[in-house]
Protein backbone atom coordinates (compact mmCIF):
# COMPACT_ATOMS: atom_id res chain seq x y z
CA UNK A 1 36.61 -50.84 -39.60
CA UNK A 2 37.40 -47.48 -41.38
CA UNK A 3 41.02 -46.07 -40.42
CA UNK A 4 41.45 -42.61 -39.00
CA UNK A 5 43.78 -41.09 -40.55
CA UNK A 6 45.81 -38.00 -37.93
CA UNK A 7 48.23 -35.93 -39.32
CA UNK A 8 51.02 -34.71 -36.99
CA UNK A 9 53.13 -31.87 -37.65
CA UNK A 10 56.55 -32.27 -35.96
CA UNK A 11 59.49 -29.75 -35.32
CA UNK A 12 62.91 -30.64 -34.85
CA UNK A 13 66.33 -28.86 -35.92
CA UNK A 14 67.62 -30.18 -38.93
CA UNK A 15 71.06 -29.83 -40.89
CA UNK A 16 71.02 -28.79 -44.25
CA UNK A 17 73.55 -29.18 -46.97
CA UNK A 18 75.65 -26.79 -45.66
CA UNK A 19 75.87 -27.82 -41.94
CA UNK A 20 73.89 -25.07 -41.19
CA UNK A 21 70.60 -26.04 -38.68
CA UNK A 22 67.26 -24.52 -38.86
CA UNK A 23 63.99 -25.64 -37.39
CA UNK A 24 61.44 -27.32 -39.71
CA UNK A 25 57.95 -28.26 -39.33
CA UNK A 26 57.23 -31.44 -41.25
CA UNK A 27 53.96 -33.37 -41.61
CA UNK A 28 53.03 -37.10 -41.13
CA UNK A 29 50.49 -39.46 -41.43
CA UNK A 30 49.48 -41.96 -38.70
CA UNK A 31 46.73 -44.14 -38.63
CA UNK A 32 45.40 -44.03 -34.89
CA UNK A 33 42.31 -44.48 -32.84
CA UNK A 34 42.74 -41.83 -30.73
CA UNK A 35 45.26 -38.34 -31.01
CA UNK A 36 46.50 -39.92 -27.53
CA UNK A 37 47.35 -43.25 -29.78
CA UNK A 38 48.51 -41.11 -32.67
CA UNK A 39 50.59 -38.79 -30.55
CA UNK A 40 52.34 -42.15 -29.09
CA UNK A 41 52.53 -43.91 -32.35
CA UNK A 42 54.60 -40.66 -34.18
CA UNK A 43 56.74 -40.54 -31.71
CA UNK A 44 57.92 -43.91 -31.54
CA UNK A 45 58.34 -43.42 -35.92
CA UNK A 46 60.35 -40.21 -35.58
CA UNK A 47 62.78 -41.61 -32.97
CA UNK A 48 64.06 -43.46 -35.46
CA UNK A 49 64.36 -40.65 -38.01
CA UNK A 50 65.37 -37.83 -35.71
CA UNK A 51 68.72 -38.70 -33.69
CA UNK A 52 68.32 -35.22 -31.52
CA UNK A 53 64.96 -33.69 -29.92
CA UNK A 54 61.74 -33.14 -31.14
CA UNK A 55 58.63 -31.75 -30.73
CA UNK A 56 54.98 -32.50 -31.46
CA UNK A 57 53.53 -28.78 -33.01
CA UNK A 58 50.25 -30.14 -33.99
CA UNK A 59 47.99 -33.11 -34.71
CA UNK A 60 44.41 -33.13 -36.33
CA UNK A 61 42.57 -35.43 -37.65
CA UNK A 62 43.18 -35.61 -42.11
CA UNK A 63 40.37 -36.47 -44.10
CA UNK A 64 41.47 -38.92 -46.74
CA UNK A 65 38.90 -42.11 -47.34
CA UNK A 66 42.12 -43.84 -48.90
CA UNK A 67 46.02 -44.01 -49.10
CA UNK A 68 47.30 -45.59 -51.84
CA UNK A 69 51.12 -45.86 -52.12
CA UNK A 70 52.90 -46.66 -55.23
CA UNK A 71 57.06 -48.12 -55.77
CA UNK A 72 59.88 -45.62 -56.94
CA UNK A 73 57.72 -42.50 -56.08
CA UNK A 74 58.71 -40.52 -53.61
CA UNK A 75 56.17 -37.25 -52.93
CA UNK A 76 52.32 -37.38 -52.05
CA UNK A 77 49.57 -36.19 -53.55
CA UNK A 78 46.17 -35.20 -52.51
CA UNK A 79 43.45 -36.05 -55.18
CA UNK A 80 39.49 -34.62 -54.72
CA UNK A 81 37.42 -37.39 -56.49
CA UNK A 82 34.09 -36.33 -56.95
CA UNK A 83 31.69 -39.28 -56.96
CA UNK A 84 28.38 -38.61 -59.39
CA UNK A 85 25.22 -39.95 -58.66
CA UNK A 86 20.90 -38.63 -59.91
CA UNK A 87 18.80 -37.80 -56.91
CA UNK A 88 15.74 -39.31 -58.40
CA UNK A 89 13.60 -37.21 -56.00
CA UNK A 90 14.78 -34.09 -56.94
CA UNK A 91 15.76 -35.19 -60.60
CA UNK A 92 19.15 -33.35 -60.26
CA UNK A 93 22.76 -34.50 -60.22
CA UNK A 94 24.71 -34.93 -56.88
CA UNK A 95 28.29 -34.74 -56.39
CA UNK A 96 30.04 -36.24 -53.22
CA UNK A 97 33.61 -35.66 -52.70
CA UNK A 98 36.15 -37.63 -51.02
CA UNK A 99 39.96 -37.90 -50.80
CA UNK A 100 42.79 -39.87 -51.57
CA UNK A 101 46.47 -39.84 -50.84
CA UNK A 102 48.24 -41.37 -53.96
CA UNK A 103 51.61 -41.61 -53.82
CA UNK A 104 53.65 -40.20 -57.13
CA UNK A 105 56.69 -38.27 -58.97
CA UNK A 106 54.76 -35.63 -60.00
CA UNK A 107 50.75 -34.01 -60.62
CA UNK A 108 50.17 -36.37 -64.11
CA UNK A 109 51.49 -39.80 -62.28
CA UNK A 110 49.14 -38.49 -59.21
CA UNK A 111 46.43 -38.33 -62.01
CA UNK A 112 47.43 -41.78 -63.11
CA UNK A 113 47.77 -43.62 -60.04
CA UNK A 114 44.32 -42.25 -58.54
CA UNK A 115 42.64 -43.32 -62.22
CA UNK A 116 44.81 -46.99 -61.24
CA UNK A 117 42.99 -46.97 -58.15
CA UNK A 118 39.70 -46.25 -59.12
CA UNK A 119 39.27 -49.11 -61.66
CA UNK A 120 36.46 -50.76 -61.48
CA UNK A 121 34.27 -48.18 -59.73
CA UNK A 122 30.67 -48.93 -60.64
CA UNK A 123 29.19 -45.30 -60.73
CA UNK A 124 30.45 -41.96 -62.71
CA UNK A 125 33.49 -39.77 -61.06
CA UNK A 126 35.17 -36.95 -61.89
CA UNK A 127 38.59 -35.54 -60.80
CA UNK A 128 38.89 -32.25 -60.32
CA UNK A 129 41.62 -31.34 -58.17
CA UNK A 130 44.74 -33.25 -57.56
CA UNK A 131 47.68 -30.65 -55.38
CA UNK A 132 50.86 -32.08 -53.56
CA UNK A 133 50.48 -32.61 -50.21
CA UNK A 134 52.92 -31.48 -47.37
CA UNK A 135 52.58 -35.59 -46.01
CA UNK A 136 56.87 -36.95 -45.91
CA UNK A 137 55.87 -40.49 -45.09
CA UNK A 138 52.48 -42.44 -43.77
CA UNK A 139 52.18 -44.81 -41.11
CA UNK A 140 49.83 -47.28 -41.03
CA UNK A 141 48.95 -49.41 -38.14
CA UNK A 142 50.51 -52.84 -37.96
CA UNK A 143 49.88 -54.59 -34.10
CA UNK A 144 52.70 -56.92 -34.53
CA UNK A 145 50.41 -59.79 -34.78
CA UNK A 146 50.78 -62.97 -36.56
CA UNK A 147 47.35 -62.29 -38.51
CA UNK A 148 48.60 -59.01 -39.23
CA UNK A 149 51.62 -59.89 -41.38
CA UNK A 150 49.25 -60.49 -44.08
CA UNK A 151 48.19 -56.74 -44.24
CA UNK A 152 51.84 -55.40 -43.50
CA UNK A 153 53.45 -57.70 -46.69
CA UNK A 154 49.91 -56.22 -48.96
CA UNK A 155 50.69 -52.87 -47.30
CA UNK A 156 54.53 -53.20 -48.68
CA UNK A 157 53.23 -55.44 -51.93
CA UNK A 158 50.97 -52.24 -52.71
CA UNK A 159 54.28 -50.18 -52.04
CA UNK A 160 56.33 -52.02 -54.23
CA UNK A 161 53.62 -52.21 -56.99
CA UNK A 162 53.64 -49.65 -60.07
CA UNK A 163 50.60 -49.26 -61.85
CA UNK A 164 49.51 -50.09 -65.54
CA UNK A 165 48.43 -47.28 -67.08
CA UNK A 166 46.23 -47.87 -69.94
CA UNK A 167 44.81 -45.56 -72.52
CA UNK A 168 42.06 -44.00 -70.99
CA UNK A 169 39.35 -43.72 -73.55
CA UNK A 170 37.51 -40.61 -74.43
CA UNK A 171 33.44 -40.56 -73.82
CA UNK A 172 33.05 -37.04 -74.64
CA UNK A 173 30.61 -36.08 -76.81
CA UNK A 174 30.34 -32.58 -79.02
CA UNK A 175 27.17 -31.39 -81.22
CA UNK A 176 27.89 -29.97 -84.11
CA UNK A 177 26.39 -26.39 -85.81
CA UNK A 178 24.02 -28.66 -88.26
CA UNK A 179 23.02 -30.84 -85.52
CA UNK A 180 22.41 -28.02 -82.90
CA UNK A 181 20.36 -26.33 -85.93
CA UNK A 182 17.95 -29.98 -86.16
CA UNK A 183 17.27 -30.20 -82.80
């Protein structure tokens, strides 16, 4: 089963560096079934973040097909990965996008880490948009369950696991003035 991913803007009053408070709207992730579920879930996560009261502004439902966090990073990014694929029947190229929220110090990690995660894709991609997303933290769903320990340690493994980033190899190809004039 696919998760659904809700994201949940939340209000509270916060103290700054200078003891000064101002209300802030700050967005999270939550994997839910339902926005009742995800409306229960982030507030049980931001009591134990937010000491005084809260409020939940907003929750809709995110469209990312995959969250990918990585160790020592500590922002999100949103990555558009446009999957390639021939339409035989029309004889023309068709692009698909989907999401991804790859966690990363900054836009050329992003572009890194989402390259990382797409190793070993069988068809042709391209990336054309990766922005930083508004996302603090994510929360996936864990039941508490023995059998579920297994994904909570991978969950945390995948946390605490930073990427090998290999060359990445250059398939473009340019035509030159003579050639262009031979063909």
């Amino acid at each position: 089963m696919m998760a659904t991913w809700y994201e949940c803007k939340v209000k509270y009053r916060k103290t700054d560096e200078t003891g000064n408070q101002k209300m802030v709207g700050e967005i999270y992730l939550v994997d839910a079934i339902s926005f009742t579920e995800a409306e229960s879930r982030i507030n049980e996560e931001m009591k134990a973040y937010v000491s005084e009261e809260f409020k939940i502004a907003n929750i809709k439902v995110a469209n990312y097909a995959e969250i990918h966090p990585f160790e020592n990073a500590d922002r999100w990014f949103k990555s558009k990965i446009s999957l390639l694929a021939y339409d035989e029947e029309s004889g023309k190229e068709r692009k698909t996008n989907m999401y991804f929220l790859v966690q990363a110090n900054d836009v050329k990690e992003a572009y890194d880490n989402t390259v990382h995660t797409m190793k070993g894709t069988m068809g042709d991609y391209t990336i054309p948009a990766i922005s930083e997303s508004a996302v603090l933290d994510v929360f996936p769903y864990f039941s508490g369950d023995e059998d579920e320990l297994e994904q909570v340690e991978r969950f945390n493994a995948l946390k605490a696991s930073k990427p090998v980033v290999a060359e990445i190899e250059d398939h473009m190809e340019f035509v030159t003035e003579e050639e262009e004039e031979t063909v």
